[in-house]
Protein backbone atom coordinates (compact mmCIF):
# COMPACT_ATOMS: atom_id res chain seq x y z
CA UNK A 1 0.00 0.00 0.00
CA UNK A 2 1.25 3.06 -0.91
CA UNK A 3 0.88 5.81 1.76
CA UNK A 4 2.55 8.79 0.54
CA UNK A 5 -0.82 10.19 -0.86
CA UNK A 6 -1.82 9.52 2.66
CA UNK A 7 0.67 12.18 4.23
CA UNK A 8 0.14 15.80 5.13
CA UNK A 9 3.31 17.57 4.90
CA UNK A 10 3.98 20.50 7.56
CA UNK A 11 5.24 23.80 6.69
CA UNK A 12 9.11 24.24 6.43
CA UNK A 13 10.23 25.23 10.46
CA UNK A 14 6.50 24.70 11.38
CA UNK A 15 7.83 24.10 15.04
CA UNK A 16 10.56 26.74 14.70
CA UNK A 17 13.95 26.80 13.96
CA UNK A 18 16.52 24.08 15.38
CA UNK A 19 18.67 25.63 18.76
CA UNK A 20 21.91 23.98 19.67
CA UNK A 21 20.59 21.09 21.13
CA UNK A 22 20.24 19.04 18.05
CA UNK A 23 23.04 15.92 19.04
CA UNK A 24 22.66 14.07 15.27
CA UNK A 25 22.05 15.64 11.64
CA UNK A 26 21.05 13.24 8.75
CA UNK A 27 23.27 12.99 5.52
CA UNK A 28 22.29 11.77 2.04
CA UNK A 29 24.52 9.66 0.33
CA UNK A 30 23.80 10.84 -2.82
CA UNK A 31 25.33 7.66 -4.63
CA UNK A 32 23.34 5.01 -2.73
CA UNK A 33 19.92 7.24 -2.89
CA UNK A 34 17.41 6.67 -6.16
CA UNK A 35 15.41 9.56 -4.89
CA UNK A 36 12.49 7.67 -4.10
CA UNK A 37 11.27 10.41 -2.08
CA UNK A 38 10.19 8.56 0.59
CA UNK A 39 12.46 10.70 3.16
CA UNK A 40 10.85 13.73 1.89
CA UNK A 41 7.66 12.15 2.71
CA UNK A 42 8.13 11.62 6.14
CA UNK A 43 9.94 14.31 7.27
CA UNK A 44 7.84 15.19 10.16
CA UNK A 45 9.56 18.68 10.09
CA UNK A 46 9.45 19.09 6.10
CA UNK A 47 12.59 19.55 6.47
CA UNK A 48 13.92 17.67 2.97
CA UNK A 49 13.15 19.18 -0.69
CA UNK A 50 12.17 17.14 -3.53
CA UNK A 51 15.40 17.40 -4.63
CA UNK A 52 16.88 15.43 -1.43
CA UNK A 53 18.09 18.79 0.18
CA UNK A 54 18.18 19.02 3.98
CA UNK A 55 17.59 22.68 5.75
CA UNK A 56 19.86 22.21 8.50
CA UNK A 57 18.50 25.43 9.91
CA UNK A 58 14.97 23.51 11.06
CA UNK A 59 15.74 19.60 10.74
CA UNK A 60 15.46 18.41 14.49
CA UNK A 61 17.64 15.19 13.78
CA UNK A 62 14.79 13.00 14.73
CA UNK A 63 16.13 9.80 12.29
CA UNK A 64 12.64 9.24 10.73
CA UNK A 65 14.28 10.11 7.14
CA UNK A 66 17.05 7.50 7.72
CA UNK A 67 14.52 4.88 9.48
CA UNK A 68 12.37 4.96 6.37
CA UNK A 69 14.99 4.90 3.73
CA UNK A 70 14.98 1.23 1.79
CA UNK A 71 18.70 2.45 0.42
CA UNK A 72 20.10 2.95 3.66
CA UNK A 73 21.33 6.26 1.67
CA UNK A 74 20.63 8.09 4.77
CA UNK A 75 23.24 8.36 7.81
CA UNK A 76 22.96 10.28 11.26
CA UNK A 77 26.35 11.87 11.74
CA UNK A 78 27.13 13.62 15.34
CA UNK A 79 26.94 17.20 14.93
């Protein structure tokens, strides 16, 4: 089942931007990712473009992105 139609996406920063607590960021390995999209789906922060770009300034490092990539293209790297 596909549930991407099934998604609301928030606003970009809807809860504000990130302070200095933020411990991990995510990072796309742009050679393993086939831009499925499926990060950008889920971003609960709607944080990541279409284009697989993160906005560092209001991603909260949460993991979801990298939980729900199939190409393990995603890593959380300490900040």
């Amino acid at each position: 089942m596909d549930l991407e139609p099934l998604i609301s996406r928030m606003k970009l920063g809807a809860a504000g931007e990130t302070g200095l607590w933020r411990n991990y960021r995510p990072v796309v390995n742009k050679d393993l990712c086939n831009r499925c999209k499926t990060c950008f789906s889920y971003c609960p922060e709607g944080v990541i473009s279409e284009e697989i770009e993160i906005d560092y300034r209001f991603c909260k490092g949460c993991g979801i992105c990298k939980e729900m990539c199939k190409q393990k293209a995603i890593e959380m790297v300490p900040e």
